[in-house]
PDB file of N, CA and C in Angstrom:
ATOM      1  N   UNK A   1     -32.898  10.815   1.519  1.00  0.00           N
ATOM      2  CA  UNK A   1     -33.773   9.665   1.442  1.00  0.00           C
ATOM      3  C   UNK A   1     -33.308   8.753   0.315  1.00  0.00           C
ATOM      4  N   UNK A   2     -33.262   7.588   0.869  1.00  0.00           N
ATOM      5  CA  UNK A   2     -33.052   7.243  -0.293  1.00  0.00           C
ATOM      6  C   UNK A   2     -34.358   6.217  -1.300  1.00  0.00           C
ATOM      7  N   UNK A   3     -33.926   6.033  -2.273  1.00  0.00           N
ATOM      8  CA  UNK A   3     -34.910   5.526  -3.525  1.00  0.00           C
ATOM      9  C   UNK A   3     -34.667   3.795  -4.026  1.00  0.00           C
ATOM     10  N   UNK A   4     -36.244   3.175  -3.948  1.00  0.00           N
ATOM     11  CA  UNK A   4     -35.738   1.925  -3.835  1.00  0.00           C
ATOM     12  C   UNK A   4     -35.722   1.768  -5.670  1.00  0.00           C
ATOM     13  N   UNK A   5     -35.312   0.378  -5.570  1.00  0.00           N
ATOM     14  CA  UNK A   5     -34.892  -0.121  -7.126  1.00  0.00           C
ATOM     15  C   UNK A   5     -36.199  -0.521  -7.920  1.00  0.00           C
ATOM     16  N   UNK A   6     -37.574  -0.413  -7.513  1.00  0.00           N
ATOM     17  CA  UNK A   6     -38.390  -0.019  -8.378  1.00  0.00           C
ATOM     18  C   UNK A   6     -39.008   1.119  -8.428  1.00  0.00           C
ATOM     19  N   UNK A   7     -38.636   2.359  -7.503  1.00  0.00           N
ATOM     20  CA  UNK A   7     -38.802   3.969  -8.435  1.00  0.00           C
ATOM     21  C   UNK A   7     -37.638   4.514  -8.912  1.00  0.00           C
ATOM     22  N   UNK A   8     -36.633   4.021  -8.561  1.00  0.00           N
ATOM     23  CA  UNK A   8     -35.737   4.289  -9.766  1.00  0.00           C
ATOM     24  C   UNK A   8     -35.936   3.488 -10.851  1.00  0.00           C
ATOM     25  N   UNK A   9     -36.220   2.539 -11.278  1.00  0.00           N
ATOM     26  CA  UNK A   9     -36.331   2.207 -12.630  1.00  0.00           C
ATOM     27  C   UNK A   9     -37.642   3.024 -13.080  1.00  0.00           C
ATOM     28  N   UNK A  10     -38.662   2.940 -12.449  1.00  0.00           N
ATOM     29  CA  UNK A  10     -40.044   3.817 -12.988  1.00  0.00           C
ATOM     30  C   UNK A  10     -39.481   4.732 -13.438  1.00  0.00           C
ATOM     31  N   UNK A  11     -38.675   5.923 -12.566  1.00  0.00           N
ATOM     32  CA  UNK A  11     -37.769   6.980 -12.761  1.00  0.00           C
ATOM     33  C   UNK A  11     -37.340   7.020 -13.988  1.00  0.00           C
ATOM     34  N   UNK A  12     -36.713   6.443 -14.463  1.00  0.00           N
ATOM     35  CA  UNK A  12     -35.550   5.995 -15.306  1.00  0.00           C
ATOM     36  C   UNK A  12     -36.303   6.125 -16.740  1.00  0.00           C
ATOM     37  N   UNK A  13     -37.274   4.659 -16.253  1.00  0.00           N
ATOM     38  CA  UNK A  13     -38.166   5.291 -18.257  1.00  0.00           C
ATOM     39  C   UNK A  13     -38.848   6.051 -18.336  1.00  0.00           C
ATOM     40  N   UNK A  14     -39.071   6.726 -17.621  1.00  0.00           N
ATOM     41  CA  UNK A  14     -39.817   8.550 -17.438  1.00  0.00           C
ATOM     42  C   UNK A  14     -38.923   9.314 -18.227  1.00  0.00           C
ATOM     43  N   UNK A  15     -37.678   9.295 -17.337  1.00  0.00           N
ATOM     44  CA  UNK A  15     -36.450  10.466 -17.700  1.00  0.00           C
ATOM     45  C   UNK A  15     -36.362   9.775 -19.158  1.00  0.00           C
ATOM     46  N   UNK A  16     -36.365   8.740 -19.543  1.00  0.00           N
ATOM     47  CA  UNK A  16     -35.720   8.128 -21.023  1.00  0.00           C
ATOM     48  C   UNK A  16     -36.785   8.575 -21.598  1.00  0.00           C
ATOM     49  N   UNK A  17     -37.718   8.322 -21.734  1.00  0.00           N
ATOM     50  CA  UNK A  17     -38.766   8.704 -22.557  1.00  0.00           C
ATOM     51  C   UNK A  17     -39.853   9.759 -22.359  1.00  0.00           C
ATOM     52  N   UNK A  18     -39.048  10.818 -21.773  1.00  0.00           N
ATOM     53  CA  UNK A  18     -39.460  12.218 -21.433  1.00  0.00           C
ATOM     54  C   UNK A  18     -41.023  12.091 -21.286  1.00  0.00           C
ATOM     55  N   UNK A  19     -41.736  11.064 -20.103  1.00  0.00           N
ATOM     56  CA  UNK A  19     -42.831  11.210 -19.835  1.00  0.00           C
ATOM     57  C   UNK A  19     -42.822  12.055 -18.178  1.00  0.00           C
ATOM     58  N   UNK A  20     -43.678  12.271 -18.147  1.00  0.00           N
ATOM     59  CA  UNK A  20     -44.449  12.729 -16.388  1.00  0.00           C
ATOM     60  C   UNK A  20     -44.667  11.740 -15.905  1.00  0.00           C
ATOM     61  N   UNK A  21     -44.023  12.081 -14.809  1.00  0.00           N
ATOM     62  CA  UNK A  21     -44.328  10.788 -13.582  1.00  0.00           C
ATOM     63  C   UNK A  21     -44.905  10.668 -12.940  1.00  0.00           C
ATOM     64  N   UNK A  22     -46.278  10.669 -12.804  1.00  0.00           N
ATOM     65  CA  UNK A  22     -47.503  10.944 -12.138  1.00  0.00           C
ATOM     66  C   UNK A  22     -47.708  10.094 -10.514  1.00  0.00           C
ATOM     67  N   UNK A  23     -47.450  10.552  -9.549  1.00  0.00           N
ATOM     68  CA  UNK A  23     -47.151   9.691  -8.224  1.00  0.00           C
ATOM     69  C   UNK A  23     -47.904  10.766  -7.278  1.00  0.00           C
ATOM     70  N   UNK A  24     -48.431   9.631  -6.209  1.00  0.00           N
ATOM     71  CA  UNK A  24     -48.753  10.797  -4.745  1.00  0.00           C
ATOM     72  C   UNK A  24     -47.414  10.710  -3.852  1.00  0.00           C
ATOM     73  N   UNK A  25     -46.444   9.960  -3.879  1.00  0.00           N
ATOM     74  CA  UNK A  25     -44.535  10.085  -3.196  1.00  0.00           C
ATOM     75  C   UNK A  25     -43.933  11.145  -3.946  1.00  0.00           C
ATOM     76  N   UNK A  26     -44.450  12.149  -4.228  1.00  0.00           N
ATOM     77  CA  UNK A  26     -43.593  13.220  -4.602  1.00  0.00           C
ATOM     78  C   UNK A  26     -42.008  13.129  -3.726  1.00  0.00           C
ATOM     79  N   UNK A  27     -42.209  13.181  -2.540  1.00  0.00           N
ATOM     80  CA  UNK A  27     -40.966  12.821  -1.316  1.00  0.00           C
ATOM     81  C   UNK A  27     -40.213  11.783  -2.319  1.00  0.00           C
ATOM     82  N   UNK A  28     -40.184  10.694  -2.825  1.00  0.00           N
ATOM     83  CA  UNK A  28     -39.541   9.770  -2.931  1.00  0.00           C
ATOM     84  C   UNK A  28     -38.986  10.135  -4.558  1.00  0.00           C
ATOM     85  N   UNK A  29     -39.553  11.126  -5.398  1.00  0.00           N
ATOM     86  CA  UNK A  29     -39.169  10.821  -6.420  1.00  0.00           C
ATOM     87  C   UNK A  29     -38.404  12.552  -6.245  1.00  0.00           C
ATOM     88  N   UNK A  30     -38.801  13.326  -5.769  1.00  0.00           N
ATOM     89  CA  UNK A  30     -37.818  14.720  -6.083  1.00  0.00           C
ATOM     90  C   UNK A  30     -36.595  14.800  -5.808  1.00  0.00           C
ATOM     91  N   UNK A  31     -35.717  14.098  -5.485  1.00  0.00           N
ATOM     92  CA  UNK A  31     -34.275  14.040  -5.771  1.00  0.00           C
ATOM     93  C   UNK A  31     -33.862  13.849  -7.502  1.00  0.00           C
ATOM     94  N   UNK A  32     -34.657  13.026  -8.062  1.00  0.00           N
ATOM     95  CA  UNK A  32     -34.262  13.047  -9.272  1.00  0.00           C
ATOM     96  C   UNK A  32     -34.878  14.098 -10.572  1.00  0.00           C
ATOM     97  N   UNK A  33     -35.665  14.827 -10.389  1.00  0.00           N
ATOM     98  CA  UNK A  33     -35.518  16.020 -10.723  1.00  0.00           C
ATOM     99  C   UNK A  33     -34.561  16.745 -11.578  1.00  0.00           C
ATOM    100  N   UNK A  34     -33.617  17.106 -10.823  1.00  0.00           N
ATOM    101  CA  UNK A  34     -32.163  17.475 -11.137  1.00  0.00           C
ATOM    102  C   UNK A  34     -31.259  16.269 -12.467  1.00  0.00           C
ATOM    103  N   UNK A  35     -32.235  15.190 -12.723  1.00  0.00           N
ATOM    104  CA  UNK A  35     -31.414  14.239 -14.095  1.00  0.00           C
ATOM    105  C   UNK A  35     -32.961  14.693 -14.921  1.00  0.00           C
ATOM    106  N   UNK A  36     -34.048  15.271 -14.345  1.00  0.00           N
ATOM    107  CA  UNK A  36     -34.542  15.334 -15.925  1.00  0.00           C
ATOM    108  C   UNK A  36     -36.240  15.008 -15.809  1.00  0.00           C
ATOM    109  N   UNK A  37     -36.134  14.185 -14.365  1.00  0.00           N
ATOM    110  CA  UNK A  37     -37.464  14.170 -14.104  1.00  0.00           C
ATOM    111  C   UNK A  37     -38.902  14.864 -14.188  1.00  0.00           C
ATOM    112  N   UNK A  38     -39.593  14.869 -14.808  1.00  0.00           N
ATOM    113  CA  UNK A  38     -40.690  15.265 -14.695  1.00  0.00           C
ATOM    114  C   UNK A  38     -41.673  14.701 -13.520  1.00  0.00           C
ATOM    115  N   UNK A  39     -42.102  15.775 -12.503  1.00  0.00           N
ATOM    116  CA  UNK A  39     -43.452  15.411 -11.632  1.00  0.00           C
ATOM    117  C   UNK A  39     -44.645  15.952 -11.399  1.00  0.00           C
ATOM    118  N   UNK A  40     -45.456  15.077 -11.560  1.00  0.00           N
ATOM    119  CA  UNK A  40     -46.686  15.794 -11.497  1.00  0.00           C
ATOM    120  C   UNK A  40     -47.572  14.792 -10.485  1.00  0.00           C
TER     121      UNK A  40
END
């Protein structure tokens, strides 16, 4: 699947600033995971 260019940036200052990414698209954000993601 792929991930559009505003949950990867959401993504992005999550992983940068080691917050939880609080979403009901779990689907859309668990590929990134594996760089550091936090989901909840």
């Amino acid at each position: 699947m792929l991930i559009t260019d505003t949950n990867l940036l959401e993504a992005s200052i999550a992983i940068a600033n080691n917050l939880v990414l609080v979403t009901k698209n779990i689907k859309h954000f668990k590929i990134l995971e594996e760089f550091g993601l936090k989901i909840l």
